[in-house]
Structure formats: structure tokens, C-alpha cells
N, C-alpha and C. Protein backbone atom coordinates (compact mmCIF):
# COMPACT_ATOMS: atom_id res chain seq x y z
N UNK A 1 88.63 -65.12 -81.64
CA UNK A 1 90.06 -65.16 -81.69
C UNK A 1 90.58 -63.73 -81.65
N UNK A 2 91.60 -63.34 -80.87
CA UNK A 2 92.38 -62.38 -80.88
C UNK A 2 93.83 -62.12 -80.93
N UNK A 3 94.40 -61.20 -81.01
CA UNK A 3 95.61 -61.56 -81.80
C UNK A 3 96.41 -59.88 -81.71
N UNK A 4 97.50 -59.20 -80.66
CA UNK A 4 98.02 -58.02 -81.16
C UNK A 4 98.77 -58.04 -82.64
N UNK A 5 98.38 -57.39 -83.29
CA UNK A 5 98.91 -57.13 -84.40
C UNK A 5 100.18 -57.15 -84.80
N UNK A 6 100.77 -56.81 -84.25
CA UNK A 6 102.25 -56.74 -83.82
C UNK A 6 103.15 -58.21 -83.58
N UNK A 7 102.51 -58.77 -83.14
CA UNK A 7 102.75 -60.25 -83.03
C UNK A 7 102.36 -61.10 -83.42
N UNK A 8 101.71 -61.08 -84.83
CA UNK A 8 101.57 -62.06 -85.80
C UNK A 8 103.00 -63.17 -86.58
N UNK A 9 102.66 -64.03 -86.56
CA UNK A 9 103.88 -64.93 -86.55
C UNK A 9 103.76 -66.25 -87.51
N UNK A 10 104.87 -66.14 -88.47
CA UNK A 10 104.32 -67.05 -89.82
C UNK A 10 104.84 -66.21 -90.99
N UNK A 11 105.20 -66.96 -91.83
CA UNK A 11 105.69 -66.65 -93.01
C UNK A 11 104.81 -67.38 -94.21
N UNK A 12 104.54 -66.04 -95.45
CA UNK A 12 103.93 -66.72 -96.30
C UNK A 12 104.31 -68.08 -97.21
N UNK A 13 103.49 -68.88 -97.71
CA UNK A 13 103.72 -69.90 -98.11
C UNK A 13 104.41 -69.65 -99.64
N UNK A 14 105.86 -70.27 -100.35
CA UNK A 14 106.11 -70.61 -101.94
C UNK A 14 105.21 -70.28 -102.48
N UNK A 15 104.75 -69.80 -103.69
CA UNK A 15 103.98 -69.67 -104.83
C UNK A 15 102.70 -68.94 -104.50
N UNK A 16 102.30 -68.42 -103.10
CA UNK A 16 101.46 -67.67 -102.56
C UNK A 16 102.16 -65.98 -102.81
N UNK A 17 100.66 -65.35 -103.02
CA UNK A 17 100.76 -63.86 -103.19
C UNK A 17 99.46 -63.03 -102.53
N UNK A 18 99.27 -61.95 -102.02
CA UNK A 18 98.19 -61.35 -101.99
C UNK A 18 98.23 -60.24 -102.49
N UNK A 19 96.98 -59.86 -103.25
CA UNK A 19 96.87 -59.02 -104.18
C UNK A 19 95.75 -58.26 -103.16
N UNK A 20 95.08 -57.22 -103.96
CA UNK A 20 94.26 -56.10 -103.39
C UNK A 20 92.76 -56.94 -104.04
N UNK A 21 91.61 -57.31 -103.35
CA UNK A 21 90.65 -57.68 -103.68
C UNK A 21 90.13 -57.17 -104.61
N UNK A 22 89.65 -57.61 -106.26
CA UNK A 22 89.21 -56.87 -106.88
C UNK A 22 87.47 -57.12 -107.24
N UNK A 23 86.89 -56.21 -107.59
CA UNK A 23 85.44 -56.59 -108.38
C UNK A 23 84.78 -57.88 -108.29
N UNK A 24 86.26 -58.27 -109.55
CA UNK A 24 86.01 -59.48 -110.05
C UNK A 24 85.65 -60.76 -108.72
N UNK A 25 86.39 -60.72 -107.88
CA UNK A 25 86.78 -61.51 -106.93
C UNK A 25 85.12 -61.46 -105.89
N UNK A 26 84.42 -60.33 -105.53
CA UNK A 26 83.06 -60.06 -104.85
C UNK A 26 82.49 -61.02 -105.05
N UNK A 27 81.89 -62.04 -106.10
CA UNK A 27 80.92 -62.85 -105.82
C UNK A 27 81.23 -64.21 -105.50
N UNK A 28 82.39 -64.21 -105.55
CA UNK A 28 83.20 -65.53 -104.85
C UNK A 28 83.23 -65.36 -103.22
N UNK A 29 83.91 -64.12 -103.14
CA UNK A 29 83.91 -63.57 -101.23
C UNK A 29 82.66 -63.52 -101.00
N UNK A 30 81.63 -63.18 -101.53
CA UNK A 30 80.27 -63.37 -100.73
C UNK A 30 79.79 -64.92 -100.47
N UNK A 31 80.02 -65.49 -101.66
CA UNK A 31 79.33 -66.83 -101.43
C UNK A 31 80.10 -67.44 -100.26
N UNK A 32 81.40 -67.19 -99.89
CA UNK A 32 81.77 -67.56 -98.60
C UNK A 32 81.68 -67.00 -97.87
N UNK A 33 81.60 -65.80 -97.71
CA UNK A 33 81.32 -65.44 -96.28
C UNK A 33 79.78 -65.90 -96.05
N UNK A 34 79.11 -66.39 -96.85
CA UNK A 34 77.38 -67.39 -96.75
C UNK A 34 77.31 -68.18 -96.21
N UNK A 35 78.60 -69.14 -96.59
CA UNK A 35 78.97 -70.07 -95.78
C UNK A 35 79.53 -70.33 -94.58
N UNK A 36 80.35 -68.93 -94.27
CA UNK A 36 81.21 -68.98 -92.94
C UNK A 36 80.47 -67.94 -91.92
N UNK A 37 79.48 -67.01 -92.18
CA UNK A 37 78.56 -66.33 -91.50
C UNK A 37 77.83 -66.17 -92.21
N UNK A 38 76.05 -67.06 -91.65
CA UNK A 38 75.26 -67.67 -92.30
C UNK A 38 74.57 -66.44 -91.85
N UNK A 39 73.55 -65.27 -92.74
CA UNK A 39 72.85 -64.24 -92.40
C UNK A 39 72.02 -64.70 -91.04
N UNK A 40 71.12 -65.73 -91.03
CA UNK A 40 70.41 -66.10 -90.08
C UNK A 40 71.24 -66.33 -88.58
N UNK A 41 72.85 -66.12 -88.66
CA UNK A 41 73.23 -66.54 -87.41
C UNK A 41 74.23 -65.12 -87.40
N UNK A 42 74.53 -64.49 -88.29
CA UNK A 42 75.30 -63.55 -87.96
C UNK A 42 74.32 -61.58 -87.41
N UNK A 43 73.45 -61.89 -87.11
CA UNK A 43 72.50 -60.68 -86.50
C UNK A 43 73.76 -59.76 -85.48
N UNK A 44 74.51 -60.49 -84.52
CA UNK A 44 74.85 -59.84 -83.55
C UNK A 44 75.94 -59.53 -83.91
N UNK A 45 76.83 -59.21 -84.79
CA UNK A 45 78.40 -59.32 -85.44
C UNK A 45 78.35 -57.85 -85.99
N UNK A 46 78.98 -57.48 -86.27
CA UNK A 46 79.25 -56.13 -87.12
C UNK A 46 79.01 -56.13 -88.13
N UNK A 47 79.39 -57.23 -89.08
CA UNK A 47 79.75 -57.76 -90.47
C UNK A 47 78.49 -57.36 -91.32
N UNK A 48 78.72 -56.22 -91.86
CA UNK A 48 77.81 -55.76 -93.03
C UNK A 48 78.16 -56.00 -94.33
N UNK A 49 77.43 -56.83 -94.84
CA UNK A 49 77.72 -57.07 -96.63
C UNK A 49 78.02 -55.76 -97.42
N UNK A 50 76.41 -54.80 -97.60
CA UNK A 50 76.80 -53.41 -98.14
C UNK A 50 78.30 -52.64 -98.40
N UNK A 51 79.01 -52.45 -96.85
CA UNK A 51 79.99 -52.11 -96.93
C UNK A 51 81.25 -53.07 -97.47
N UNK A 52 81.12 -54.22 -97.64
CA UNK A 52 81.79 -54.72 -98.61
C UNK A 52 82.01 -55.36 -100.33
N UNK A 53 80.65 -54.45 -100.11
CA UNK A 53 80.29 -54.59 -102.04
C UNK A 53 81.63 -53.96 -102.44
N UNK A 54 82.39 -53.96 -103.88
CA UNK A 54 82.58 -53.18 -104.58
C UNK A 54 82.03 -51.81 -105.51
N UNK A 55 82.49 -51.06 -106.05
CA UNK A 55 82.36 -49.87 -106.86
C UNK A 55 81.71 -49.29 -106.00
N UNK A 56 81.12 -48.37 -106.90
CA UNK A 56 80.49 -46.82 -105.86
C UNK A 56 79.38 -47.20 -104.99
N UNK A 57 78.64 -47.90 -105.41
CA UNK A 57 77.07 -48.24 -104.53
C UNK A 57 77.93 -48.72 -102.60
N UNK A 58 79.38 -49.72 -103.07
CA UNK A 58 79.64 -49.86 -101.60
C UNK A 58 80.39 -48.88 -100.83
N UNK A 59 81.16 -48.25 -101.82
CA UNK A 59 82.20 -46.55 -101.46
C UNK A 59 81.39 -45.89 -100.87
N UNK A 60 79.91 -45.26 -101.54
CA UNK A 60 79.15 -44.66 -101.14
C UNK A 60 78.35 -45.07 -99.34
N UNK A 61 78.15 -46.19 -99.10
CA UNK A 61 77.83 -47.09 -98.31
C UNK A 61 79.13 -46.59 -97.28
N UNK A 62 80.03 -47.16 -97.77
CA UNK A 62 81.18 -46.69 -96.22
C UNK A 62 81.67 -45.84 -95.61
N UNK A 63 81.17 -44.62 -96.45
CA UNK A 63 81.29 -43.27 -96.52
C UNK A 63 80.30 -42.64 -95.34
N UNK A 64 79.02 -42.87 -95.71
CA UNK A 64 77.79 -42.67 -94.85
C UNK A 64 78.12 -43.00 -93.63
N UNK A 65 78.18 -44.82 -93.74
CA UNK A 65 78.54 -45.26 -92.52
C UNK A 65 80.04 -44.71 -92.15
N UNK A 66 80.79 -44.39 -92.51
CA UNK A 66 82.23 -44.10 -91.75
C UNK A 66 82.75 -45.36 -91.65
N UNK A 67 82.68 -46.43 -92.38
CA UNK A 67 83.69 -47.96 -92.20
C UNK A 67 84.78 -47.38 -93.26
N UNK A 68 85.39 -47.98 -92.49
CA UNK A 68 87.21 -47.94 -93.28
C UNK A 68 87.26 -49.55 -93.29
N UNK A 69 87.32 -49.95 -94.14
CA UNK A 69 87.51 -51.51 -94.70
C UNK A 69 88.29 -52.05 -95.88
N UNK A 70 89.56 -52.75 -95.39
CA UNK A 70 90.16 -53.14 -96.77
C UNK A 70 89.91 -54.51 -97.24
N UNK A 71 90.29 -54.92 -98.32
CA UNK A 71 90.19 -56.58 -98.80
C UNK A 71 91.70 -56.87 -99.53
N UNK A 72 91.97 -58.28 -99.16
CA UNK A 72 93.02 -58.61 -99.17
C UNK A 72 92.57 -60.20 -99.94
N UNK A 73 93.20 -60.34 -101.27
CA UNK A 73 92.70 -61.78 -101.80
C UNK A 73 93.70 -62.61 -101.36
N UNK A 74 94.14 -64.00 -100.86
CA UNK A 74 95.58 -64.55 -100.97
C UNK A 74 95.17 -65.68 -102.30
N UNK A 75 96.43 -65.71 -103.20
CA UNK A 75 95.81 -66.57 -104.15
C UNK A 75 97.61 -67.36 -104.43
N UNK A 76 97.35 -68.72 -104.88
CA UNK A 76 98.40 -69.75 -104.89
C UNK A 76 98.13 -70.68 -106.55
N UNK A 77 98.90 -69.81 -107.54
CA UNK A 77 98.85 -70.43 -108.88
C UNK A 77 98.12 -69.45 -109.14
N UNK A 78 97.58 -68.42 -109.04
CA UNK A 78 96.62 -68.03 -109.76
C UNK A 78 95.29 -68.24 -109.37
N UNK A 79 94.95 -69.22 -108.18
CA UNK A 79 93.76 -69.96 -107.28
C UNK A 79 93.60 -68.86 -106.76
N UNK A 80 92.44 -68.29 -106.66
CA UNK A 80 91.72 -67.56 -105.07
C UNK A 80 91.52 -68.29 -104.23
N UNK A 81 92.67 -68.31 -102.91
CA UNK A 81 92.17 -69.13 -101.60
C UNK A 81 90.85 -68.58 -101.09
N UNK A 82 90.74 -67.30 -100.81
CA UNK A 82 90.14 -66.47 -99.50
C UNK A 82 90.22 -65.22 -99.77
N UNK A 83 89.58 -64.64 -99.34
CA UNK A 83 89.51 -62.98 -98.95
C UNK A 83 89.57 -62.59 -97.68
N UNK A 84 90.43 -61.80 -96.98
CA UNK A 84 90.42 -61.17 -95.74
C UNK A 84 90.04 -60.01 -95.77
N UNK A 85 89.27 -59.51 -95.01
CA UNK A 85 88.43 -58.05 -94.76
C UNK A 85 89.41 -57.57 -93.63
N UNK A 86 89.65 -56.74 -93.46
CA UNK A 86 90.06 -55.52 -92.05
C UNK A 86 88.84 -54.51 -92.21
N UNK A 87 88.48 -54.25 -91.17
CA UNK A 87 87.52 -53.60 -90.90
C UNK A 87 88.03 -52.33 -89.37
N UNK A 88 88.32 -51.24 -89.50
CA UNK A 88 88.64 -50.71 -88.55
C UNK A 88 87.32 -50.30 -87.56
N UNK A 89 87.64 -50.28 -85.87
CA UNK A 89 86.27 -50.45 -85.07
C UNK A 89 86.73 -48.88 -84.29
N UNK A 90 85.80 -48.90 -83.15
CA UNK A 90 85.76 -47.78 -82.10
C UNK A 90 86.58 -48.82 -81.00
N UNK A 91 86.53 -49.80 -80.74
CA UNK A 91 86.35 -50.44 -79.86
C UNK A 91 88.03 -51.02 -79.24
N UNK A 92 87.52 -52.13 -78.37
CA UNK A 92 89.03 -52.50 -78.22
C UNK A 92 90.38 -53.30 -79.38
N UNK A 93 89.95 -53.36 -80.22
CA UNK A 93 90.38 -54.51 -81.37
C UNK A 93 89.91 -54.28 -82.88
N UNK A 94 90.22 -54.18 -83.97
CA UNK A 94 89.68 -54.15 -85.38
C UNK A 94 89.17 -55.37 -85.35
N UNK A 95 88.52 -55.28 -86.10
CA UNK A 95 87.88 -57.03 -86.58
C UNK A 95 88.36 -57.37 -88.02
N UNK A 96 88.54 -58.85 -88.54
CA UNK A 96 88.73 -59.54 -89.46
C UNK A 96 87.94 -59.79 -90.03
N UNK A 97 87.15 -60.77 -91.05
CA UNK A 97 86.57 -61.41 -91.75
C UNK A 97 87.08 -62.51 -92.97
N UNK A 98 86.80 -63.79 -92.56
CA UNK A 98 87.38 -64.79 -93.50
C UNK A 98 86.81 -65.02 -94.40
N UNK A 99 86.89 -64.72 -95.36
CA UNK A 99 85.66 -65.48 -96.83
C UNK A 99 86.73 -66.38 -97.09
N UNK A 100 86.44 -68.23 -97.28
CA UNK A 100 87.44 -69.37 -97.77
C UNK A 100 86.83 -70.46 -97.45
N UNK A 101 86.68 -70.80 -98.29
CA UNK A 101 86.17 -72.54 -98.27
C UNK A 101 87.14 -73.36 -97.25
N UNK A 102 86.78 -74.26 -96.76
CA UNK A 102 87.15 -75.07 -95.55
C UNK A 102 88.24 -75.76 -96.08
N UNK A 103 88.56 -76.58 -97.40
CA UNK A 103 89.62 -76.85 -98.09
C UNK A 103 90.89 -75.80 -98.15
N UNK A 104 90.66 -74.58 -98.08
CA UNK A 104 92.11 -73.70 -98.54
C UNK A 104 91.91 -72.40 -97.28
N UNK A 105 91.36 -72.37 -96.30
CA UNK A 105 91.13 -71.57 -95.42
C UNK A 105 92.69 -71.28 -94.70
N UNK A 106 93.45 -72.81 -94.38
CA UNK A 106 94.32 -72.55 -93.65
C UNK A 106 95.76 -72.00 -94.68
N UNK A 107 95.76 -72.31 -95.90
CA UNK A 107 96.45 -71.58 -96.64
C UNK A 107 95.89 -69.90 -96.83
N UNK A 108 94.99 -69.79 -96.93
CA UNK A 108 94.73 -68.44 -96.99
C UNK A 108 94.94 -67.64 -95.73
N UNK A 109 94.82 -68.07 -94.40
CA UNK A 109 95.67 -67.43 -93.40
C UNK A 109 97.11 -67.36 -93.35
N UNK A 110 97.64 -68.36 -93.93
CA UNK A 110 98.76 -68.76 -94.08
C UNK A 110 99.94 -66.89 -94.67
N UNK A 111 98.77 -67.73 -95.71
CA UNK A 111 99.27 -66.37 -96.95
C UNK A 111 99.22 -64.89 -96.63
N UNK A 112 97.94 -64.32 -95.95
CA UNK A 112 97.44 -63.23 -95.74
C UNK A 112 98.39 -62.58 -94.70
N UNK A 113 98.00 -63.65 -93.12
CA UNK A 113 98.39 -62.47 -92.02
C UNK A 113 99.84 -62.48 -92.18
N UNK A 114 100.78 -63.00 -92.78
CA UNK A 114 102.27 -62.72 -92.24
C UNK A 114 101.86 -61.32 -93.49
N UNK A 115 101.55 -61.19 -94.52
CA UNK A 115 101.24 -60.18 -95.35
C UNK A 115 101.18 -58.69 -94.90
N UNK A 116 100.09 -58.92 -94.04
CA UNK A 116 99.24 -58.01 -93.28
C UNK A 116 100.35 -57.09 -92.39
N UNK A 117 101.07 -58.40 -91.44
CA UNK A 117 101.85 -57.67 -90.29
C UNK A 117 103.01 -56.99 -91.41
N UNK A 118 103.86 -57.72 -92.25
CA UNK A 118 104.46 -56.76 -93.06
C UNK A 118 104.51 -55.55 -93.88
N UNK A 119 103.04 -55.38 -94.47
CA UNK A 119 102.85 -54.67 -95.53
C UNK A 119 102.28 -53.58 -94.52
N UNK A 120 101.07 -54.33 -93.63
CA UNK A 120 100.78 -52.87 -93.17
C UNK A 120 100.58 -52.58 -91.75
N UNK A 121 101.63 -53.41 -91.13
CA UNK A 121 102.05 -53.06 -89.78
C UNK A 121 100.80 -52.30 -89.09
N UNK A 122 100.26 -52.98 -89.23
CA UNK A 122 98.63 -52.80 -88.30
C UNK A 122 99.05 -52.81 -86.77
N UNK A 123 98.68 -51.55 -85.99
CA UNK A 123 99.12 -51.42 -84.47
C UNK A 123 97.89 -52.13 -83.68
N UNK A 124 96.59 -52.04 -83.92
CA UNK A 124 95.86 -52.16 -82.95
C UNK A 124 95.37 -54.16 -82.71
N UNK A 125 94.86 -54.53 -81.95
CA UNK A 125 94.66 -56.41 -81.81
C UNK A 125 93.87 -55.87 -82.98
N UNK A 126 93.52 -57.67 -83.47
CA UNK A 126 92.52 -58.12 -84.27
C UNK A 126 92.20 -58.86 -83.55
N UNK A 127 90.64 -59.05 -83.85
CA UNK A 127 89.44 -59.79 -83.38
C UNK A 127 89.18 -60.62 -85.03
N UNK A 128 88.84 -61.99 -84.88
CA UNK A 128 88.38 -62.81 -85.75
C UNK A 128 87.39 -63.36 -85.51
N UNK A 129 85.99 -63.63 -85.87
CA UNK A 129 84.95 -64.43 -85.63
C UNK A 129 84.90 -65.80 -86.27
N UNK A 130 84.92 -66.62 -86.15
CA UNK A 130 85.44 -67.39 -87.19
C UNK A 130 84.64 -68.97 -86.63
N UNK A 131 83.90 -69.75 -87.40
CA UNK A 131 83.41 -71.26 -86.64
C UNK A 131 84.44 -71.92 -85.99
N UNK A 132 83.81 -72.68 -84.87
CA UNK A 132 84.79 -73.18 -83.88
C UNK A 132 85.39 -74.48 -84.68
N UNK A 133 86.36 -74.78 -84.41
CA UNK A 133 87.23 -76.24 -85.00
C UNK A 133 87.75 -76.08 -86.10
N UNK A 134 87.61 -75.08 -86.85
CA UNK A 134 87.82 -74.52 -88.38
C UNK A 134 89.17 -73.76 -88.11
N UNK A 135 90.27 -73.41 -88.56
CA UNK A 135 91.74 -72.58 -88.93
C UNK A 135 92.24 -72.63 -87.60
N UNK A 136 91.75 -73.60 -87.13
CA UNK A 136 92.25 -73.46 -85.33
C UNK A 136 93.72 -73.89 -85.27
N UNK A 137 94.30 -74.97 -85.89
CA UNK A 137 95.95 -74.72 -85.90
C UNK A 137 96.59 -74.02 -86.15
N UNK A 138 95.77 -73.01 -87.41
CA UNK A 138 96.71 -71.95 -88.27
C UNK A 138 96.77 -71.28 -87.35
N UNK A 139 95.25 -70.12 -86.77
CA UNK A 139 95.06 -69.19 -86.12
C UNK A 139 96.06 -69.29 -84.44
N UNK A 140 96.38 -70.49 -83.79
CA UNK A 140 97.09 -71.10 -82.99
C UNK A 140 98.76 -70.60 -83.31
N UNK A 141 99.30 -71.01 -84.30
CA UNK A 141 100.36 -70.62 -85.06
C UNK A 141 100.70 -69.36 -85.09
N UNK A 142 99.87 -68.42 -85.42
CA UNK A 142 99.78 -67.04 -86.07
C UNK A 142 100.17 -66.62 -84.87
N UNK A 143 99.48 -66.74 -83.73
CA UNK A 143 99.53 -65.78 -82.40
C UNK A 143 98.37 -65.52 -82.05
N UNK A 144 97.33 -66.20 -82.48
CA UNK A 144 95.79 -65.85 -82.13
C UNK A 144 95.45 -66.30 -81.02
N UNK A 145 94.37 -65.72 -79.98
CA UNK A 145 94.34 -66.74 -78.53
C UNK A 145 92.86 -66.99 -78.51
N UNK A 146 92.19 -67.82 -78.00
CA UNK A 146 90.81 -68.30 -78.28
C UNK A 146 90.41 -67.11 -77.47
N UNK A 147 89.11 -66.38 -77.46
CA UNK A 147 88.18 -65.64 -76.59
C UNK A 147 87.14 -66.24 -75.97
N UNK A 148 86.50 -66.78 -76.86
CA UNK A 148 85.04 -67.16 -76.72
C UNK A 148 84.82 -68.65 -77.60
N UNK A 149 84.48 -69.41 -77.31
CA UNK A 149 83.55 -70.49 -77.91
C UNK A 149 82.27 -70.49 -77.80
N UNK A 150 81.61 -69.88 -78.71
CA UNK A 150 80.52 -70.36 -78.54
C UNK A 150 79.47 -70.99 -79.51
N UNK A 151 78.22 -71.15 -78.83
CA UNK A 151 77.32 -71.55 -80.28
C UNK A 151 76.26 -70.68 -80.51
N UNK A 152 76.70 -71.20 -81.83
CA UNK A 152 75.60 -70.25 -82.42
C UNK A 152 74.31 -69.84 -82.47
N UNK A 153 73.89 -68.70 -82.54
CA UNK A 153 72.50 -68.28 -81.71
C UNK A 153 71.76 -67.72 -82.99
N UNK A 154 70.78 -68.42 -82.96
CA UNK A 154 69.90 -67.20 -84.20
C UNK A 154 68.75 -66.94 -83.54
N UNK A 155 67.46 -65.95 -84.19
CA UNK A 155 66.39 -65.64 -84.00
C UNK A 155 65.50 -66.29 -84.71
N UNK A 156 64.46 -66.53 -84.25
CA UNK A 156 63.69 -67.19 -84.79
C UNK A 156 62.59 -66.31 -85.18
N UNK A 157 62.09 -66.55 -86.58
CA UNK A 157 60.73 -65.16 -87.38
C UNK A 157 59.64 -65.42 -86.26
């Protein structure tokens, strides 16, 4: 999915907020992003865990590597929907990352990108990797345009 930044489209939902991803929030965003990029299928993706640890061990980590990466929680009551990653690239597009259970995924886009285009008027596209059939109305909504469908490829030991 891709998407100029600039033309993100959608307003956050009543009783939705996004806060700055904290600590606390890391072992919840990992266990989904487990689920939504399964290590065994995500080899060819950018998406490095390391650089999205918290405290110094991952600071230190993005530093080395040179990733500039923010986290964005959207949460509704006090609920953690999701975590959104920005990840800035070399390339044609930044990339995204969804950590959200399949139940609150489309609220957590919901919540996040009108966020995103307001708060931090991000110039360059986003790129989303994201399973096929999954946030596809939201991402539709937003201004996102399909790229690629495909399936998923792993290696075998």
C-alpha cells in the first residue's frame, strides 16, 4: 500500500487519542507485529525488531544503523489499539509498520494516520506492508492505493 503523505484523508475517531509509544507498550507491539510479520516470512522487508526495542540497547541500535524511527500508540478508553512505526528510508517512500490485532486494526488506522498527517505533516509517500484482505477498507479510505498483492514467500532451513 502506498499513500502521498499529504493526502491522507480521515478524521480521528470520539474518544480516540495517540500518544508517543512508551516502554511499557513494547511487548504488546512485538507480539503483534509476530502476528502481522511472521519472522519466517518477513526476511525480505526492512522491518528490524532491534531498532524498535525501547531504551538505550534500541537508541544505541539506531544510531549505528542510522534508522530514524518513531512510534505512535492509538488508544480508545485507555485500550491500546495498535502501534504505528514510521521508519524513514533512502528510497522512494518511508515505510509504516502496523502492530494491531485484527479486531481493532481498523480503528487504530483510523486513529493514527489523520494524526500523523496533522501533527507531523510528513512530506514524503508512505509505503505499508500489511496482509492482504486485512485494513483494506480503512487503508482504501485513507488514500492508500494497492501496489502489490502478493503471497507470501519464506525460506525454507
Amino acid at each position: 500500500w502506498t499513500v502521498r503523505a499529504k493526502t491522507l484523508q480521515g478524521e480521528m475517531p470520539l474518544g480516540s487519542r495517540v500518544t508517543l509509544r512508551t516502554g511499557r507498550h513494547w511487548d504488546q507491539q512485538r507480539s503483534w507485529l509476530m502476528q502481522n510479520y511472521p519472522t519466517n516470512l518477513r526476511w525480505h522487508i526492512p522491518i528490524k525488531e532491534q531498532a524498535m526495542k525501547p531504551g538505550l540497547l534500541g537508541l544505541l541500535y539506531r544510531i549505528f544503523a542510522e534508522l530514524r524511527i518513531r512510534h505512535w500508540g492509538a488508544q480508545h478508553k485507555d485500550q491500546l489499539l495498535g502501534v504505528l512505526t514510521w521508519q524513514a528510508t533512502r528510497t522512494h517512500a518511508d515505510h509504516i509498520w502496523l502492530a494491531a490485532p485484527p479486531e481493532t486494526e481498523e480503528m487504530a488506522l483510523q486513529t493514527i494516520l489523520p494524526f500523523i498527517r496533522q501533527e507531523y505533516r510528513l512530506q514524503r509517500p508512505l509505503s505499508l506492508e500489511y496482509p492482504a484482505g486485512r485494513g483494506q477498507d480503512i487503508l482504501l479510505a485513507a488514500g492508500f492505493e494497492p501496489q502489490h498483492t502478493l503471497i507470501w514467500m519464506k525460506v525454507k532451513p
